[in-house]
N, C-alpha and C. Protein backbone atom coordinates (compact mmCIF):
# COMPACT_ATOMS: atom_id res chain seq x y z
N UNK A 1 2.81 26.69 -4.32
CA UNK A 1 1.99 26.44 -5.51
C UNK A 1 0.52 26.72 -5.20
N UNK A 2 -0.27 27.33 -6.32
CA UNK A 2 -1.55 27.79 -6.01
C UNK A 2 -2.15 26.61 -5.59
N UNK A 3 -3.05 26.15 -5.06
CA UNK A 3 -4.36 25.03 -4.36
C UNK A 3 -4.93 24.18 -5.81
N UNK A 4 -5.51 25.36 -6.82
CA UNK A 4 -5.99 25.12 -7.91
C UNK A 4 -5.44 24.01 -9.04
N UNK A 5 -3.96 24.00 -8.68
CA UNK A 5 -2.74 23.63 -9.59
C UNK A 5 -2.59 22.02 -9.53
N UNK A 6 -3.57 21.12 -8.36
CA UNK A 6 -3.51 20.05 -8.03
C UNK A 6 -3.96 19.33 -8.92
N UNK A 7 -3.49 18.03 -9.64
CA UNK A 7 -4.34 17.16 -10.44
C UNK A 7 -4.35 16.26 -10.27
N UNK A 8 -3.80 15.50 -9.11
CA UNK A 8 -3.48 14.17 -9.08
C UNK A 8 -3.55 13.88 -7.06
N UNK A 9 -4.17 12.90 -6.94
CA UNK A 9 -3.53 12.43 -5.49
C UNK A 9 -3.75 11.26 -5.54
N UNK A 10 -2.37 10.86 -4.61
CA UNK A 10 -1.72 9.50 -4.55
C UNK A 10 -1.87 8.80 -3.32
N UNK A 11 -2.41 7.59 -3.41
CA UNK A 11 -3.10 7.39 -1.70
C UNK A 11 -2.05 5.84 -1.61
N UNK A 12 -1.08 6.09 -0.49
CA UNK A 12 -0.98 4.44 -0.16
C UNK A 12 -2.14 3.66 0.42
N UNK A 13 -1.95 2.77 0.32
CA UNK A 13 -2.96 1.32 0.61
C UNK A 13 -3.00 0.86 1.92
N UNK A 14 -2.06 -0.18 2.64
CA UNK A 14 -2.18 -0.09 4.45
C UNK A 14 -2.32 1.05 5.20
N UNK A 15 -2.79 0.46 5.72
CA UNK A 15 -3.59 1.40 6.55
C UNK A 15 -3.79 2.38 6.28
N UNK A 16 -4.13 3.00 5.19
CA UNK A 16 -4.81 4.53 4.54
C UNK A 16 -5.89 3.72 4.06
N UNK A 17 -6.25 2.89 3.39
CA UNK A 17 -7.26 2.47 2.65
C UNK A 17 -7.59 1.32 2.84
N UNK A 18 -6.76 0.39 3.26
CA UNK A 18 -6.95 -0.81 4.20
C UNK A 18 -6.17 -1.20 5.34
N UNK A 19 -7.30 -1.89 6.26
CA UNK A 19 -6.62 -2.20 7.67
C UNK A 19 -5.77 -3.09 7.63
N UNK A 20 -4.13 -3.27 8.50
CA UNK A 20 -3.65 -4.38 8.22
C UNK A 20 -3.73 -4.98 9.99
N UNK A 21 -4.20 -6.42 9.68
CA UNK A 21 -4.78 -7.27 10.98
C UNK A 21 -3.61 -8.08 11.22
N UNK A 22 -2.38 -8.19 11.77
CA UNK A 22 -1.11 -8.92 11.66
C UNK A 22 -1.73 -9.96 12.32
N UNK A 23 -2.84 -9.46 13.43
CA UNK A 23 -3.39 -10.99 14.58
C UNK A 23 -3.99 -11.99 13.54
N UNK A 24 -5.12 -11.52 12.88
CA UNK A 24 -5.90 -11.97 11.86
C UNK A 24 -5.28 -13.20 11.12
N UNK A 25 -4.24 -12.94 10.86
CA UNK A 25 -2.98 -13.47 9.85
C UNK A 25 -2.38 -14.51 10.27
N UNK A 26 -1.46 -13.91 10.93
CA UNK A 26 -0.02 -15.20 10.78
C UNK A 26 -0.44 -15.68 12.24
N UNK A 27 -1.35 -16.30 13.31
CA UNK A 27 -2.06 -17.67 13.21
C UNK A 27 -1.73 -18.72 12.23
N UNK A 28 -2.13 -18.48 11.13
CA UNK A 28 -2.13 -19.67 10.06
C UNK A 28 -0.55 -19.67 9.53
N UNK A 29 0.34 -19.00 9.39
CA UNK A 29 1.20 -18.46 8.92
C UNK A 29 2.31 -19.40 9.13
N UNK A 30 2.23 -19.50 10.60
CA UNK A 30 3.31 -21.09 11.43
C UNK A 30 3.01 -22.51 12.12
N UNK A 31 3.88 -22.59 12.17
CA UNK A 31 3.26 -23.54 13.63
C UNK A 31 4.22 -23.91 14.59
N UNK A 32 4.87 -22.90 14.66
CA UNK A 32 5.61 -22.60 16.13
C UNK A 32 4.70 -21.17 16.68
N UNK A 33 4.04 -21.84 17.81
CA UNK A 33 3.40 -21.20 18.80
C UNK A 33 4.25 -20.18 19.62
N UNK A 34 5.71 -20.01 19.65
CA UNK A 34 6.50 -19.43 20.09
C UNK A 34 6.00 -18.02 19.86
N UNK A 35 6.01 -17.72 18.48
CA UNK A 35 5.83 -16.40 18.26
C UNK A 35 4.07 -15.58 18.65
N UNK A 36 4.26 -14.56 19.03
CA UNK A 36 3.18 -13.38 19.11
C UNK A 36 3.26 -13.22 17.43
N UNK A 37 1.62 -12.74 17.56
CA UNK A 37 1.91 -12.04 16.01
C UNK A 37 2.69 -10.84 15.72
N UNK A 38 3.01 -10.01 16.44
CA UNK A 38 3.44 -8.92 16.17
C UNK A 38 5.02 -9.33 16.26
N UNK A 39 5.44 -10.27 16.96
CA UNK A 39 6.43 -10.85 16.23
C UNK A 39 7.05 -11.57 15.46
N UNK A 40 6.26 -12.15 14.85
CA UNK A 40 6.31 -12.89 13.75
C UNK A 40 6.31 -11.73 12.63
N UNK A 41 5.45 -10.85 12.27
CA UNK A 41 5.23 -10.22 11.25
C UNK A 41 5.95 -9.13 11.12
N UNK A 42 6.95 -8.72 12.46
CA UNK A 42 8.36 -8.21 12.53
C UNK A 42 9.29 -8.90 11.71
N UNK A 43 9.49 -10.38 12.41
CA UNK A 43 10.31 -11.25 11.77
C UNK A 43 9.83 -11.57 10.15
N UNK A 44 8.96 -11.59 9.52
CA UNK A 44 8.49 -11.57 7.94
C UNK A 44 8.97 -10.21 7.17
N UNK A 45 9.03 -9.20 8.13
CA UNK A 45 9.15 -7.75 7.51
C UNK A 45 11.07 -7.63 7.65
N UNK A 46 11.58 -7.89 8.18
CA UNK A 46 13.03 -8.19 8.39
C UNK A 46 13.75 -9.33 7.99
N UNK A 47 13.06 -10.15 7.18
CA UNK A 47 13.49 -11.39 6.75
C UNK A 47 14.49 -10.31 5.27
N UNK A 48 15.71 -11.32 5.34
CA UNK A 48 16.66 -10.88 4.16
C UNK A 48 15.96 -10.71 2.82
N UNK A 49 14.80 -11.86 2.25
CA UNK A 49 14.23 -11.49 0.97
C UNK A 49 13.52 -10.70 0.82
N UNK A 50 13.09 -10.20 1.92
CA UNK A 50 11.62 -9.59 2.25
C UNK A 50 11.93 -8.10 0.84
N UNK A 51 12.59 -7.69 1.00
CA UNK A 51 12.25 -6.61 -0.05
C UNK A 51 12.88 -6.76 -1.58
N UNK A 52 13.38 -8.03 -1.73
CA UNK A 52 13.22 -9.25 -3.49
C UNK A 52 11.76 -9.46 -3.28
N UNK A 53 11.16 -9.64 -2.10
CA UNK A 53 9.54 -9.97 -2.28
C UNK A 53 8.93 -8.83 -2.62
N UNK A 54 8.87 -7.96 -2.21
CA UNK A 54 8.42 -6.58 -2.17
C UNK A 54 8.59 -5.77 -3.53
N UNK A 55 9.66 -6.30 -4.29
CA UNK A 55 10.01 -5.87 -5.50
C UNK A 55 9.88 -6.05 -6.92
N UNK A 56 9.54 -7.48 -6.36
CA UNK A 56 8.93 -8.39 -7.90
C UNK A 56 10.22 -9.38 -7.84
N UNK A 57 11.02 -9.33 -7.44
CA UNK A 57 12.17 -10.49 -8.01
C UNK A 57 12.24 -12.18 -7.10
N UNK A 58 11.04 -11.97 -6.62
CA UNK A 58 10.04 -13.53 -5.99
C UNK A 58 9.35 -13.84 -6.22
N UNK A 59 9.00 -15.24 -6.87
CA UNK A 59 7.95 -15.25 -7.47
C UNK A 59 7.26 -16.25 -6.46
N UNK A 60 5.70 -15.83 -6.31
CA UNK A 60 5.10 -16.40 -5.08
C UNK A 60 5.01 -17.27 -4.49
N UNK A 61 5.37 -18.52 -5.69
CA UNK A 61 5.49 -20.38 -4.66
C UNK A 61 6.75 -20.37 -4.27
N UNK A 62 8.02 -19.41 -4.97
CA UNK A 62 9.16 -19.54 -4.04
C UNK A 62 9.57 -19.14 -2.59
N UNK A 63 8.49 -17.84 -2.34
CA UNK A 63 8.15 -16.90 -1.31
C UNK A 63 7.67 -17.88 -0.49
N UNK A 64 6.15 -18.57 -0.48
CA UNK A 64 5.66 -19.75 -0.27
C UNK A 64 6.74 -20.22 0.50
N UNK A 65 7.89 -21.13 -0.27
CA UNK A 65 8.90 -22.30 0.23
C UNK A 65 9.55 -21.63 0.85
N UNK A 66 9.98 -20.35 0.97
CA UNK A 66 11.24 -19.62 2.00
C UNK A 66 10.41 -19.27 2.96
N UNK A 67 8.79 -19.19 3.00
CA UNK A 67 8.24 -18.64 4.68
C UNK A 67 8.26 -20.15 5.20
N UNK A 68 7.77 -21.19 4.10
CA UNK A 68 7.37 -22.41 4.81
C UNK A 68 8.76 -22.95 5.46
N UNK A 69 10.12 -22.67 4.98
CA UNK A 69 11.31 -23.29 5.48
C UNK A 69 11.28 -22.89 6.77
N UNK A 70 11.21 -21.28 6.96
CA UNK A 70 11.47 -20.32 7.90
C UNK A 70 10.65 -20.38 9.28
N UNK A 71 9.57 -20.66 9.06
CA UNK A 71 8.40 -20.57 9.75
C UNK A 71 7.00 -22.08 10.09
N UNK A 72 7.58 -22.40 9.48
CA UNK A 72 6.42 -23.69 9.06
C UNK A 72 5.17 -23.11 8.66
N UNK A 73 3.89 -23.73 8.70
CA UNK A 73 2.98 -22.84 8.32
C UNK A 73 2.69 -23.88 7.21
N UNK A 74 1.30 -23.55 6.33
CA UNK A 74 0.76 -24.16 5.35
C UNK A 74 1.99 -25.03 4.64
N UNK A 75 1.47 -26.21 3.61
CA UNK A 75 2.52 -26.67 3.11
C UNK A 75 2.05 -26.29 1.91
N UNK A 76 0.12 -26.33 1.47
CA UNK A 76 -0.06 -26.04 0.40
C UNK A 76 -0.20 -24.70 -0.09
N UNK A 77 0.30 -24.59 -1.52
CA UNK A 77 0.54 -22.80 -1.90
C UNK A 77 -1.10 -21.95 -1.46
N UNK A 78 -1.94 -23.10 -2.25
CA UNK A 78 -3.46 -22.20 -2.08
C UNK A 78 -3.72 -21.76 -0.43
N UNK A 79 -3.37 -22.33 0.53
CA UNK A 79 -3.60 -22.40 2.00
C UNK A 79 -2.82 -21.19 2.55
N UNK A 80 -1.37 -21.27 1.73
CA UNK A 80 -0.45 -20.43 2.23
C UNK A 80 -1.08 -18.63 2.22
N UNK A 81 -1.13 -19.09 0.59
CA UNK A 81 -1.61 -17.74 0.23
C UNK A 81 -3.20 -16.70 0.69
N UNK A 82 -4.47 -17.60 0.98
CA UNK A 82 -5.05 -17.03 1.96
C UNK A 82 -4.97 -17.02 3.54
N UNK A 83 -3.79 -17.69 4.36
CA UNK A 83 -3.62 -16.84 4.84
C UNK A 83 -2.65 -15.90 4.71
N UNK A 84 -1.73 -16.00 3.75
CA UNK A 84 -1.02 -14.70 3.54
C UNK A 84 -2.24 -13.28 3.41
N UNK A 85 -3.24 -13.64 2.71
CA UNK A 85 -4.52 -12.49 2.49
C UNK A 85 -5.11 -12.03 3.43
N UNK A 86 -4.86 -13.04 4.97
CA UNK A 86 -5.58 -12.32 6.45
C UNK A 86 -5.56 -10.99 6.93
N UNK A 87 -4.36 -10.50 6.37
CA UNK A 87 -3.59 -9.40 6.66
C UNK A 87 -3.79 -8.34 6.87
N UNK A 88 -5.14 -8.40 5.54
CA UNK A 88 -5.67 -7.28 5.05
C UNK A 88 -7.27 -7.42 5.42
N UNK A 89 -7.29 -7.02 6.16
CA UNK A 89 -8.80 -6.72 6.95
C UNK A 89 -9.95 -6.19 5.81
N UNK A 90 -11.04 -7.00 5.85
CA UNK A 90 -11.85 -7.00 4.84
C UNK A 90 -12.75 -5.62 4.44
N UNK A 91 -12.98 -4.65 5.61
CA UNK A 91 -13.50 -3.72 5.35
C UNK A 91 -12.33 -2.45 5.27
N UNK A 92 -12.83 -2.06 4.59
CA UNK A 92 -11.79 -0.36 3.81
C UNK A 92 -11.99 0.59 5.05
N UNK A 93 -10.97 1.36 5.26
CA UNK A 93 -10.78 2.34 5.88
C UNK A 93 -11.66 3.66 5.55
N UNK A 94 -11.53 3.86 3.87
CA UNK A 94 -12.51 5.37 3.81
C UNK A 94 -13.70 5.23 3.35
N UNK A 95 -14.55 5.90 3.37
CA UNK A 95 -15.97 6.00 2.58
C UNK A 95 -15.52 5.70 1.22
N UNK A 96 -15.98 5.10 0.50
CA UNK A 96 -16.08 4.66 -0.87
C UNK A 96 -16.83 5.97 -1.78
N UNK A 97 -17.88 6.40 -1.40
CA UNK A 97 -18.15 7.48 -1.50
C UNK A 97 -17.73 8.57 -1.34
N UNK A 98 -17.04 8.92 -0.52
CA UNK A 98 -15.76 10.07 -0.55
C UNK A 98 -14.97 9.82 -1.63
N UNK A 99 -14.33 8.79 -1.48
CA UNK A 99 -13.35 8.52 -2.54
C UNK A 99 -13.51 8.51 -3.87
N UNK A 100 -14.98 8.54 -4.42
CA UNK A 100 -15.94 9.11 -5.58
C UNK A 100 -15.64 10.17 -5.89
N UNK A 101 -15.87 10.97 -4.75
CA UNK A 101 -15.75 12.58 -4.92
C UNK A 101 -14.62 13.13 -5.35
N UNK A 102 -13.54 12.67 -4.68
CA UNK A 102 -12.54 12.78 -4.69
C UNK A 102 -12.10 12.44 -7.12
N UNK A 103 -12.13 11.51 -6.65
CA UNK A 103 -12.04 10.92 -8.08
C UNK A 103 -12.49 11.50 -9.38
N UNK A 104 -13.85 12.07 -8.96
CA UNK A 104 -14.59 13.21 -10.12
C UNK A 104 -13.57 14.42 -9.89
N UNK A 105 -13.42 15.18 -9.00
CA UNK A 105 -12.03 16.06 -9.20
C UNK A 105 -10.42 16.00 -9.22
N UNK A 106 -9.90 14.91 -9.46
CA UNK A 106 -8.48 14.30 -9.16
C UNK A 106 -8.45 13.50 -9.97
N UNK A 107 -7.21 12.89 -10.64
CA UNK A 107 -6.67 11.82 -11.03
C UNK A 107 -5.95 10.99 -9.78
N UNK A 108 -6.45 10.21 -9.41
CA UNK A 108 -6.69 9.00 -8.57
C UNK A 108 -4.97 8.25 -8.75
N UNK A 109 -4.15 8.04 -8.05
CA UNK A 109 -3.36 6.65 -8.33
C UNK A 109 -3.10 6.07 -6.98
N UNK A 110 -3.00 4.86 -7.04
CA UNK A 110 -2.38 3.89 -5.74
C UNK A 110 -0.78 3.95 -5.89
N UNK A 111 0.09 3.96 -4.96
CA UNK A 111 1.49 4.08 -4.89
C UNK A 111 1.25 2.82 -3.61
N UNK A 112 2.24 1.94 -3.77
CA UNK A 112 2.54 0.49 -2.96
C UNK A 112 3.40 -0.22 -2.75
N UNK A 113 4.09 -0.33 -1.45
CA UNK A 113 4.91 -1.33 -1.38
C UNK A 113 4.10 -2.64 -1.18
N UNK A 114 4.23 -3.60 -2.03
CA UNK A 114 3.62 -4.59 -1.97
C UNK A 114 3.96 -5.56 -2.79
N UNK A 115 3.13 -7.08 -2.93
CA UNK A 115 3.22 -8.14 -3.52
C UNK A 115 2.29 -8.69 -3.97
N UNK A 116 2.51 -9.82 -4.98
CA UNK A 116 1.94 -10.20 -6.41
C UNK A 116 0.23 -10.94 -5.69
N UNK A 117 0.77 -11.70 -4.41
CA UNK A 117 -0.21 -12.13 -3.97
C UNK A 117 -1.48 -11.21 -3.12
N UNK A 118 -0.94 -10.03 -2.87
CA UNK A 118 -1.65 -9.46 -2.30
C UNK A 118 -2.35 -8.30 -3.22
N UNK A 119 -1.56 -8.23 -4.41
CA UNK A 119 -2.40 -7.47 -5.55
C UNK A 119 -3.38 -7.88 -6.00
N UNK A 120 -3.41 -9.46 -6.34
CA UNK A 120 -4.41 -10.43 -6.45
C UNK A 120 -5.55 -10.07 -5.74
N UNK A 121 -5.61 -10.55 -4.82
CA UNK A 121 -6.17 -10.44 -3.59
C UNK A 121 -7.33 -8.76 -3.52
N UNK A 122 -6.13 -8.10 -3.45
CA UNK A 122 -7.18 -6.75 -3.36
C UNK A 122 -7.81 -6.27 -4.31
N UNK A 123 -7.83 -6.20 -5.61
CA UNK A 123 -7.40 -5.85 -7.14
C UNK A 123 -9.60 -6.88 -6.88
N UNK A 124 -9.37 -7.98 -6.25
CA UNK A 124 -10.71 -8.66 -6.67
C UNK A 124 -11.57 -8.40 -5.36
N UNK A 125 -11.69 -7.69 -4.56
CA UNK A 125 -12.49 -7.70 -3.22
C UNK A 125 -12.71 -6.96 -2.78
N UNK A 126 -12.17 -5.38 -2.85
CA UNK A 126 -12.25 -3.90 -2.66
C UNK A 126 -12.84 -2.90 -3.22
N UNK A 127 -14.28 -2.66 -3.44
CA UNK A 127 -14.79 -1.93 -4.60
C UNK A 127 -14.13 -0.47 -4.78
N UNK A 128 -13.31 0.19 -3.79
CA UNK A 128 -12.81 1.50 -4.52
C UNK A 128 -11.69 1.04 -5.16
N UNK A 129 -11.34 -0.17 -5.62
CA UNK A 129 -10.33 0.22 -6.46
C UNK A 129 -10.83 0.78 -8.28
N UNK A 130 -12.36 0.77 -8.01
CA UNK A 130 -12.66 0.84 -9.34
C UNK A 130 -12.37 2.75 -9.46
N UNK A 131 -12.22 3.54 -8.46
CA UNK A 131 -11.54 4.84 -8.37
C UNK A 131 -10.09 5.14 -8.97
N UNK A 132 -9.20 4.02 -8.90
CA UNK A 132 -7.92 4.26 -8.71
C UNK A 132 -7.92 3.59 -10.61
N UNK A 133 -7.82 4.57 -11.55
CA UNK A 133 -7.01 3.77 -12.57
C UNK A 133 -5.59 3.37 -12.60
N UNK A 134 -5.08 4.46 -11.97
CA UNK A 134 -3.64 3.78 -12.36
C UNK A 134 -3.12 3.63 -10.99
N UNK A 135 -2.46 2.48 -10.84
CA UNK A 135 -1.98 1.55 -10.12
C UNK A 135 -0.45 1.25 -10.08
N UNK A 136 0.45 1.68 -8.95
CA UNK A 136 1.67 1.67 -9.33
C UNK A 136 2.19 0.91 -7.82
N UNK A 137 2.41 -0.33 -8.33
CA UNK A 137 2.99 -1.62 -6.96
C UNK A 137 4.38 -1.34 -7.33
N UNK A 138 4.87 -1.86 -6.12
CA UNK A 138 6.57 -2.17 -5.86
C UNK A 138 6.81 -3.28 -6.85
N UNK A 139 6.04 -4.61 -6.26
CA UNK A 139 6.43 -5.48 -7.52
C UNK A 139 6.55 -5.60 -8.58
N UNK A 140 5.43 -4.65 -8.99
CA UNK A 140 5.52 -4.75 -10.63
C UNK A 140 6.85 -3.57 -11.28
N UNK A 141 7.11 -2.46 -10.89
CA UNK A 141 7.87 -1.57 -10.73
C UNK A 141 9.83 -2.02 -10.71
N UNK A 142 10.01 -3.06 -9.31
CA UNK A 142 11.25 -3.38 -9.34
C UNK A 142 11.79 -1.91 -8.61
N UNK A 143 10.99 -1.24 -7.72
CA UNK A 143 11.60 -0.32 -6.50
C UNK A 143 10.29 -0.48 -6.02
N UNK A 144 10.92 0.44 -4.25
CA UNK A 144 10.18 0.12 -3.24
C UNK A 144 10.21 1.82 -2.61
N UNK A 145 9.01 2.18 -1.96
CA UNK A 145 9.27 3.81 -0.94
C UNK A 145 10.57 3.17 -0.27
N UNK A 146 10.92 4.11 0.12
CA UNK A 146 11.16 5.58 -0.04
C UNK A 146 12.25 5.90 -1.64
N UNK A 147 12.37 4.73 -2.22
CA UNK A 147 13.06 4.68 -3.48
C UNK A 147 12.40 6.31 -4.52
N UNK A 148 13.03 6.83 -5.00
CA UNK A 148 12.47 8.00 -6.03
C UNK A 148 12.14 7.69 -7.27
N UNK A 149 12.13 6.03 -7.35
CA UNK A 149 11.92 5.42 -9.23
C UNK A 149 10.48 5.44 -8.64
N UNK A 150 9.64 4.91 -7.76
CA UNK A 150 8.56 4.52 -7.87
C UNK A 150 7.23 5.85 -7.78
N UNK A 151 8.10 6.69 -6.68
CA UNK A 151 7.59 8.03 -7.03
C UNK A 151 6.96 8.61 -8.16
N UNK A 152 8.83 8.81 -9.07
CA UNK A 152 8.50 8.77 -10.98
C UNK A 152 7.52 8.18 -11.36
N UNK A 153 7.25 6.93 -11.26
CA UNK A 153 6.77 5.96 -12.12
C UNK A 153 5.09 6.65 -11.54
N UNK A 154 4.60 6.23 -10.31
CA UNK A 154 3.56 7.47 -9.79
C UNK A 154 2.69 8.52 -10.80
N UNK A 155 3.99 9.28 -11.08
CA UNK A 155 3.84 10.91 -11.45
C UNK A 155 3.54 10.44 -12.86
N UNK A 156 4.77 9.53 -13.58
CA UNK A 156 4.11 9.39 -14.84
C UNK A 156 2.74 8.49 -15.45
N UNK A 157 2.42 7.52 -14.32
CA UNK A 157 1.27 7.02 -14.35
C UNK A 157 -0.22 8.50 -14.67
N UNK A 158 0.08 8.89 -13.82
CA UNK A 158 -1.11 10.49 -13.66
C UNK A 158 -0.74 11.11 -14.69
N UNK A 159 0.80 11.10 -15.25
CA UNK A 159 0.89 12.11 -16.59
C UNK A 159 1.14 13.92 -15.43
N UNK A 160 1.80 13.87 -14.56
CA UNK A 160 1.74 14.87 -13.94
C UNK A 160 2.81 15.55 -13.19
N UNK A 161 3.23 16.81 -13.27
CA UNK A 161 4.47 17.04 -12.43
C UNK A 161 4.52 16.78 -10.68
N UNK A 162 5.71 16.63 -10.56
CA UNK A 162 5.43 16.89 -8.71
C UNK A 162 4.61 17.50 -8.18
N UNK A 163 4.73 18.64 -8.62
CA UNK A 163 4.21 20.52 -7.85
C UNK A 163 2.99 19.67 -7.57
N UNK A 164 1.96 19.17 -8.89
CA UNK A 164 0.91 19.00 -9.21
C UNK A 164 -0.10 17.75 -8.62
N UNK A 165 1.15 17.07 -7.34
CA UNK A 165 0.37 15.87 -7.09
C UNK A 165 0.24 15.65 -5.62
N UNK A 166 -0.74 15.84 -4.76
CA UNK A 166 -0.38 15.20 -3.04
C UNK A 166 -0.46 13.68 -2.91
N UNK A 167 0.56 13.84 -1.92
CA UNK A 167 0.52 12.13 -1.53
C UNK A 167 0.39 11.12 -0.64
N UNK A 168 -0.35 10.64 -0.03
CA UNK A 168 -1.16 10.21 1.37
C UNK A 168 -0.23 8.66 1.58
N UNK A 169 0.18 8.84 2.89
CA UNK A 169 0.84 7.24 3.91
C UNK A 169 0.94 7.93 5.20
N UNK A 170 0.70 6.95 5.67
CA UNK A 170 0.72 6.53 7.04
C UNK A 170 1.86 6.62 7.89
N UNK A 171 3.27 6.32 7.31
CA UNK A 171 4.53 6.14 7.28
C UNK A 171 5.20 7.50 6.65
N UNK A 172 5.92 8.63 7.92
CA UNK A 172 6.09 9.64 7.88
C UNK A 172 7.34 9.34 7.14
N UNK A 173 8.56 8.63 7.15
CA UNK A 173 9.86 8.72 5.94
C UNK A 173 8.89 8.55 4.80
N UNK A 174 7.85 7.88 4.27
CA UNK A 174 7.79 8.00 3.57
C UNK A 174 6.71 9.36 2.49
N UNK A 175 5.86 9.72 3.20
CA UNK A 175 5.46 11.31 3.05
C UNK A 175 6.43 12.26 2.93
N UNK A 176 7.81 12.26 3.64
CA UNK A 176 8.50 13.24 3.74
C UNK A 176 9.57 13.00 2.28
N UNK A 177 9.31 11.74 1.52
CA UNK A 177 10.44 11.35 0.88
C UNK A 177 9.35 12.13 -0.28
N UNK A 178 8.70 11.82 -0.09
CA UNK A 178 7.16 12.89 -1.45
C UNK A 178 7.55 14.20 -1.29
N UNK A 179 7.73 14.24 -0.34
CA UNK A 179 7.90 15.93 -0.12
C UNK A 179 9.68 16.92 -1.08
N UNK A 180 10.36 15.71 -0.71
CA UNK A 180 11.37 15.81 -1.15
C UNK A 180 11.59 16.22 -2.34
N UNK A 181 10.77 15.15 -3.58
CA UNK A 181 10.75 15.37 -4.78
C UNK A 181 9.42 16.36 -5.40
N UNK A 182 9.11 17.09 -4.09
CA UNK A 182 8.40 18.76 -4.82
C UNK A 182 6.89 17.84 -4.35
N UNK A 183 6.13 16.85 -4.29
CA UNK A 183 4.74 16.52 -3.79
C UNK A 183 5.01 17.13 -2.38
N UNK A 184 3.42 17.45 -2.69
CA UNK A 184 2.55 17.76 -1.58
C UNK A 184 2.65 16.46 -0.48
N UNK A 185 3.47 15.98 0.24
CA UNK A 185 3.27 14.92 1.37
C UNK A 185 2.60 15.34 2.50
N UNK A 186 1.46 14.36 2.51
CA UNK A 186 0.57 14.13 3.89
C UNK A 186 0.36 12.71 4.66
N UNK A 187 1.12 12.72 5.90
CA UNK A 187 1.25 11.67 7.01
C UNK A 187 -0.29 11.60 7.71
N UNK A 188 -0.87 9.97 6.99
CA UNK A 188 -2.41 9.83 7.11
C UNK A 188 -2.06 9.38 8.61
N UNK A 189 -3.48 10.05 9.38
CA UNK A 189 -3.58 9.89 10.80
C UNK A 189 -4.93 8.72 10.88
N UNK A 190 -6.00 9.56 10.28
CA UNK A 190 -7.40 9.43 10.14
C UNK A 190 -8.05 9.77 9.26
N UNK A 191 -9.10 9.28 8.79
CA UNK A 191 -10.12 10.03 7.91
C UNK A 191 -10.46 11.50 8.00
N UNK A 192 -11.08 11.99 9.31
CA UNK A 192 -11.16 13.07 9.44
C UNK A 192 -9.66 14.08 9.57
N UNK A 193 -8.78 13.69 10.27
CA UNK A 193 -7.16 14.54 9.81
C UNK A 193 -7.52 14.53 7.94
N UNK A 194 -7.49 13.24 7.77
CA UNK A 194 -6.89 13.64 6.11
C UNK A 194 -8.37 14.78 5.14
N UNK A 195 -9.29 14.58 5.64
CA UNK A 195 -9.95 15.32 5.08
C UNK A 195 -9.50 17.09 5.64
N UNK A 196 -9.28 17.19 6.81
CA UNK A 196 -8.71 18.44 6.54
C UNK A 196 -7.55 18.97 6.32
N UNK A 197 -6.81 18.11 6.11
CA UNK A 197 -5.40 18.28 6.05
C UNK A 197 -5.84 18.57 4.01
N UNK A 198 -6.47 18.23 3.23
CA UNK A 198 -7.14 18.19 2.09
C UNK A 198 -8.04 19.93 1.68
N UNK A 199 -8.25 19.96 2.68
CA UNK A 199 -9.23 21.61 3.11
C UNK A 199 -7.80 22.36 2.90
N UNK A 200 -6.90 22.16 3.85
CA UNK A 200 -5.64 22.56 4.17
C UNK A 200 -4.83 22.96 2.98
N UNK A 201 -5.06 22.14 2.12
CA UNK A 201 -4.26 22.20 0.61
C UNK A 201 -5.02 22.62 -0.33
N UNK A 202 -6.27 23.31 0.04
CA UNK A 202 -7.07 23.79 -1.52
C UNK A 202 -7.87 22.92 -2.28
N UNK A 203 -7.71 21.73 -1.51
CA UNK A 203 -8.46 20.81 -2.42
C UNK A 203 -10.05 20.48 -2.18
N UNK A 204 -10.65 20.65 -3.48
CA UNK A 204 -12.28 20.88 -3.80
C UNK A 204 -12.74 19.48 -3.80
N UNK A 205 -13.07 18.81 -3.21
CA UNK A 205 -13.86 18.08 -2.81
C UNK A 205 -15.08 18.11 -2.53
């Protein structure tokens, strides 16, 4: 497809646009000292509900009571839930200003596996989200990447065909699952990779 033909790019959120701090986090999360963070937040990501959470079909004080059963950790929801928000490391990954640029030539969307509490959360504290109009979470959706509904849902958010859209994560199944359905998939390394990997594709920035 010509370079020119692009109208849309689709940026995931961890770690493309925000840092995720697992240390930062789940500290507060338990209170069995047993676990490292990086295993704990293994064990949260492999928990059986974990992708009913991820999907919308949990609703957050129940999420709340199944980490608090699981894990101990806060008893109260408000406690729970910032530190559930540690996660996400307060400063953004790209220039905000790039992402301007970007935005004056592109139709902008967020594609996300994610949750209600952490939409919250970013939706009020991140000034490029004022770049991204349309916004397409797992939760709200009811699929998750590498799923092909949320993709759709993506494409029709932008109003745009495949051919017509690149799509930025971190997480190579899931770039390659973009690729699948005709997007342009690009496996984010760095700022500077993704800016030329962007050169790479014709895109005027």
């Amino acid at each position: 497809m010509a370079a020119g033909k692009f109208r849309a790019v689709i940026f995931d959120i961890g770690r493309v646009l925000i840092r995720i701090d697992v240390v930062r986090a789940v500290k507060s999360l338990t209170s069995d000292r047993a676990w490292t963070p990086e295993e704990l937040w293994s064990a949260i990501e492999k928990d059986p509900r974990w992708k009913d959470w991820q999907e919308g079909r949990i609703q957050p004080r129940d999420w709340h009571a199944h980490m608090r059963q699981r894990f101990g950790g806060p008893a109260r929801f408000e406690e729970f839930s910032e530190a559930w928000n540690r996660v996400l490391a307060p400063e953004p990954i790209q220039d905000n200003e790039w992402l301007g640029k970007v935005a004056k030539k592109y139709r902008l969307a967020l594609l996300s596996n994610t949750d209600p509490i952490h939409v919250a959360h970013m939706e009020r504290s991140y000034d490029f989200f004022e770049h991204f109009r349309e916004r397409v979470y797992s939760c709200a959706v009811g699929a998750s990447k590498p799923n092909a509904i949320i993709f759709g849902k993506a494409l029709q958010a932008c109003r745009v065909r495949a051919e017509e859209a690149v799509y930025v994560d971190d997480i190579a199944e899931y770039a390659e699952a973009a690729r699948r359905l005709g997007l342009a998939g690009i496996q984010y390394r760095s700022p500077e990779q993704l800016r030329v990997a962007f050169q790479e594709l014709g895109l005027e920035i």
